[in-house]
C-alpha atoms as a PDB file:
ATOM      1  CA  UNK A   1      -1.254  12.029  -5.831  1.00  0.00           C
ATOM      2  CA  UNK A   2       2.002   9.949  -5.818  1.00  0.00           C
ATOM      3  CA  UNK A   3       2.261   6.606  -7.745  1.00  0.00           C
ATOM      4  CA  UNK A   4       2.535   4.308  -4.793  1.00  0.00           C
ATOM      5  CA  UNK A   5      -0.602   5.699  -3.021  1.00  0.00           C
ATOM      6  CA  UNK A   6      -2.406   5.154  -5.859  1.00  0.00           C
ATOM      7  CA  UNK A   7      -1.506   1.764  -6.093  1.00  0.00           C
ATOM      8  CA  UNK A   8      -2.400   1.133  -2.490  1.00  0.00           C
ATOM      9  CA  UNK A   9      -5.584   2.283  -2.851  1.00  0.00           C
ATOM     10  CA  UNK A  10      -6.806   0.058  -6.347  1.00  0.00           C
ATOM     11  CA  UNK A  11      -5.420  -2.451  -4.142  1.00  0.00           C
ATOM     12  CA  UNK A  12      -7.760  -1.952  -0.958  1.00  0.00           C
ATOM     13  CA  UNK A  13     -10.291  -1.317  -3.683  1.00  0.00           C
ATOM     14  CA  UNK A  14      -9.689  -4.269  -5.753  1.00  0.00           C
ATOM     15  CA  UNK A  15      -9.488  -6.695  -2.016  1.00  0.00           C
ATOM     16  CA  UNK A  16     -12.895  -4.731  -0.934  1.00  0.00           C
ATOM     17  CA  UNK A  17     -14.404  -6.031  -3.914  1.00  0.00           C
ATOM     18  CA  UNK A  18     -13.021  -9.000  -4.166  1.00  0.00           C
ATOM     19  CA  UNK A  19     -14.626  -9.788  -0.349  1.00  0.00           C
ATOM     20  CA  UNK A  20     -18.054  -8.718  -1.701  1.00  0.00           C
ATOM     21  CA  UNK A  21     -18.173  -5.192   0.835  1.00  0.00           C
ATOM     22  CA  UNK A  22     -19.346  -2.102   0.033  1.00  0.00           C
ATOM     23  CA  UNK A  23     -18.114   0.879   0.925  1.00  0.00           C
ATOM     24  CA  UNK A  24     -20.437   1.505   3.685  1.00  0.00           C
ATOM     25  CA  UNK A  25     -19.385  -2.340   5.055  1.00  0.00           C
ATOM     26  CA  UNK A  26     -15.806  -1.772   5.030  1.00  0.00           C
ATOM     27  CA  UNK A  27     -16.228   1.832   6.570  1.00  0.00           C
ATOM     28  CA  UNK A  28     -18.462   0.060   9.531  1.00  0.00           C
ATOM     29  CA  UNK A  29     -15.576  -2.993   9.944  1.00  0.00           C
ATOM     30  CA  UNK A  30     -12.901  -0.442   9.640  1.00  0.00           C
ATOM     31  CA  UNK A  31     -14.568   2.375  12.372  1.00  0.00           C
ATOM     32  CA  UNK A  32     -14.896   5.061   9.704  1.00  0.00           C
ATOM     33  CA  UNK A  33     -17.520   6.564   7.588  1.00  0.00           C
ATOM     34  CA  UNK A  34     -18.632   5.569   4.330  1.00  0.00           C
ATOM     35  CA  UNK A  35     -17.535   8.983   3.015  1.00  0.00           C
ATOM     36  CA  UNK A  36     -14.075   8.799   4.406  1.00  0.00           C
ATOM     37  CA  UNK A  37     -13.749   4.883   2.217  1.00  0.00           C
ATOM     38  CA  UNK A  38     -15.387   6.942  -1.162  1.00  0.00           C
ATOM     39  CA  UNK A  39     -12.907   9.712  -0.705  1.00  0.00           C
ATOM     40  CA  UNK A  40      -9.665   7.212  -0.649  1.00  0.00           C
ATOM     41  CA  UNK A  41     -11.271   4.960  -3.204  1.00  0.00           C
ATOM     42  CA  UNK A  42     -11.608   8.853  -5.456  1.00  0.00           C
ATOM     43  CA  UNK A  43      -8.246   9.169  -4.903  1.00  0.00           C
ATOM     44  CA  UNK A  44      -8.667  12.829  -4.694  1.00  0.00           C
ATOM     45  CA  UNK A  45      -6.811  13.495  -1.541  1.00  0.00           C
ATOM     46  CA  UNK A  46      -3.371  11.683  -0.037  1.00  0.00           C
ATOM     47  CA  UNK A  47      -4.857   8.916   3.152  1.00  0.00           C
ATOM     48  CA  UNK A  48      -3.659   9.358   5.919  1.00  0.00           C
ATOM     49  CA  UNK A  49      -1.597   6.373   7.039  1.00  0.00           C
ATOM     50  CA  UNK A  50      -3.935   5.504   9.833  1.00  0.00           C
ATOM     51  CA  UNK A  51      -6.922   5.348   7.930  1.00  0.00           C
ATOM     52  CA  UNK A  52      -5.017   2.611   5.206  1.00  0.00           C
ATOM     53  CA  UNK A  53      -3.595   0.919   8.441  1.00  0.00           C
ATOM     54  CA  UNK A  54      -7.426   0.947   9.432  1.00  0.00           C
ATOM     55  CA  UNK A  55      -8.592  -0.266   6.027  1.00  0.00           C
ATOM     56  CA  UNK A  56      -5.941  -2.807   5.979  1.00  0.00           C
ATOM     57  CA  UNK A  57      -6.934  -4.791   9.126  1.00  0.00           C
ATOM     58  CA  UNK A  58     -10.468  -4.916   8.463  1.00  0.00           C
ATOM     59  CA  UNK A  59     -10.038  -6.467   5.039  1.00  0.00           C
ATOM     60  CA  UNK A  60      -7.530  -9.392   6.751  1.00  0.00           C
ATOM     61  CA  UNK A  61      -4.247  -7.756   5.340  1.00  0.00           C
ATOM     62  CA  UNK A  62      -1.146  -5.789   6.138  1.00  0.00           C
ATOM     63  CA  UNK A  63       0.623  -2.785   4.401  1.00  0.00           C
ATOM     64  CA  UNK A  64       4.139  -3.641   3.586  1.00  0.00           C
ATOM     65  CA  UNK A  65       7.094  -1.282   3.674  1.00  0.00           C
ATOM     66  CA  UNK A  66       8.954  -1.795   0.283  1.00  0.00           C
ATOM     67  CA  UNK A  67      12.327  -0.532  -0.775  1.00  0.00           C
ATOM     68  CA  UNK A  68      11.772   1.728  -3.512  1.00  0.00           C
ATOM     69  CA  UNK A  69      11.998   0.213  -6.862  1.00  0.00           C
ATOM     70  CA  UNK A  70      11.033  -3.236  -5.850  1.00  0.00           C
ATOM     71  CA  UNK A  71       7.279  -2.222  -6.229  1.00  0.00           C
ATOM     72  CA  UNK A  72       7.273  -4.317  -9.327  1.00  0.00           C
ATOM     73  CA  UNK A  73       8.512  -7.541  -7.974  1.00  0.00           C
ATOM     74  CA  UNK A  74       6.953  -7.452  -4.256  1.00  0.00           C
ATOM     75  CA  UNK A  75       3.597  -6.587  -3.917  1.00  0.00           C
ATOM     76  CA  UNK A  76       2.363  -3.089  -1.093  1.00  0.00           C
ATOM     77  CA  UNK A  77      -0.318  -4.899   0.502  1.00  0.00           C
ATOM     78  CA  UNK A  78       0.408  -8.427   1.790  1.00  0.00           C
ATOM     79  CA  UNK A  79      -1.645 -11.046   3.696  1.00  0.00           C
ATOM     80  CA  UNK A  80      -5.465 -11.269   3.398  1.00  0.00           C
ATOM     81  CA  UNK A  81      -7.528 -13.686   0.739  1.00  0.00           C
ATOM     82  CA  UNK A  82      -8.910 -12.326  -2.234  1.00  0.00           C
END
């Protein structure tokens, strides 16, 4: 799995935690299932960009489009309070 998806997902992971969800809560606010969150959050298989998009609303934030090598300095996931 590439770099930057990886750090997408220990970000949703890090926000769902942070906001005191489970997986099964975030896959109910987010219209999924709560094996579709635990395979993301395994990392095991590249997301679909829906399914972050989904992820992303129901925890209050937005994915960001970054140029590449300014991962560092700006963070992928913007918006939201941890």
């Amino acid at each position: 799995m590439p770099d930057n998806c990886i750090a997408i997902i220990n970000e949703l992971i890090e926000r769902r935690k942070a906001k005191g969800l489970t997986q099964r809560d975030l896959a109910k606010a987010a219209k999924l299932t709560q094996p579709v969150i635990a395979r993301l959050e395994s990392k095991k298989v590249v997301p679909q960009l829906d399914t972050l998009l989904k992820i992303a609303v129901a925890l209050g934030c937005d994915l960001a489009v970054v140029p590449a090598g300014q991962e560092a300095q700006k963070g992928v996931i913007a918006g939201g309070n941890m």
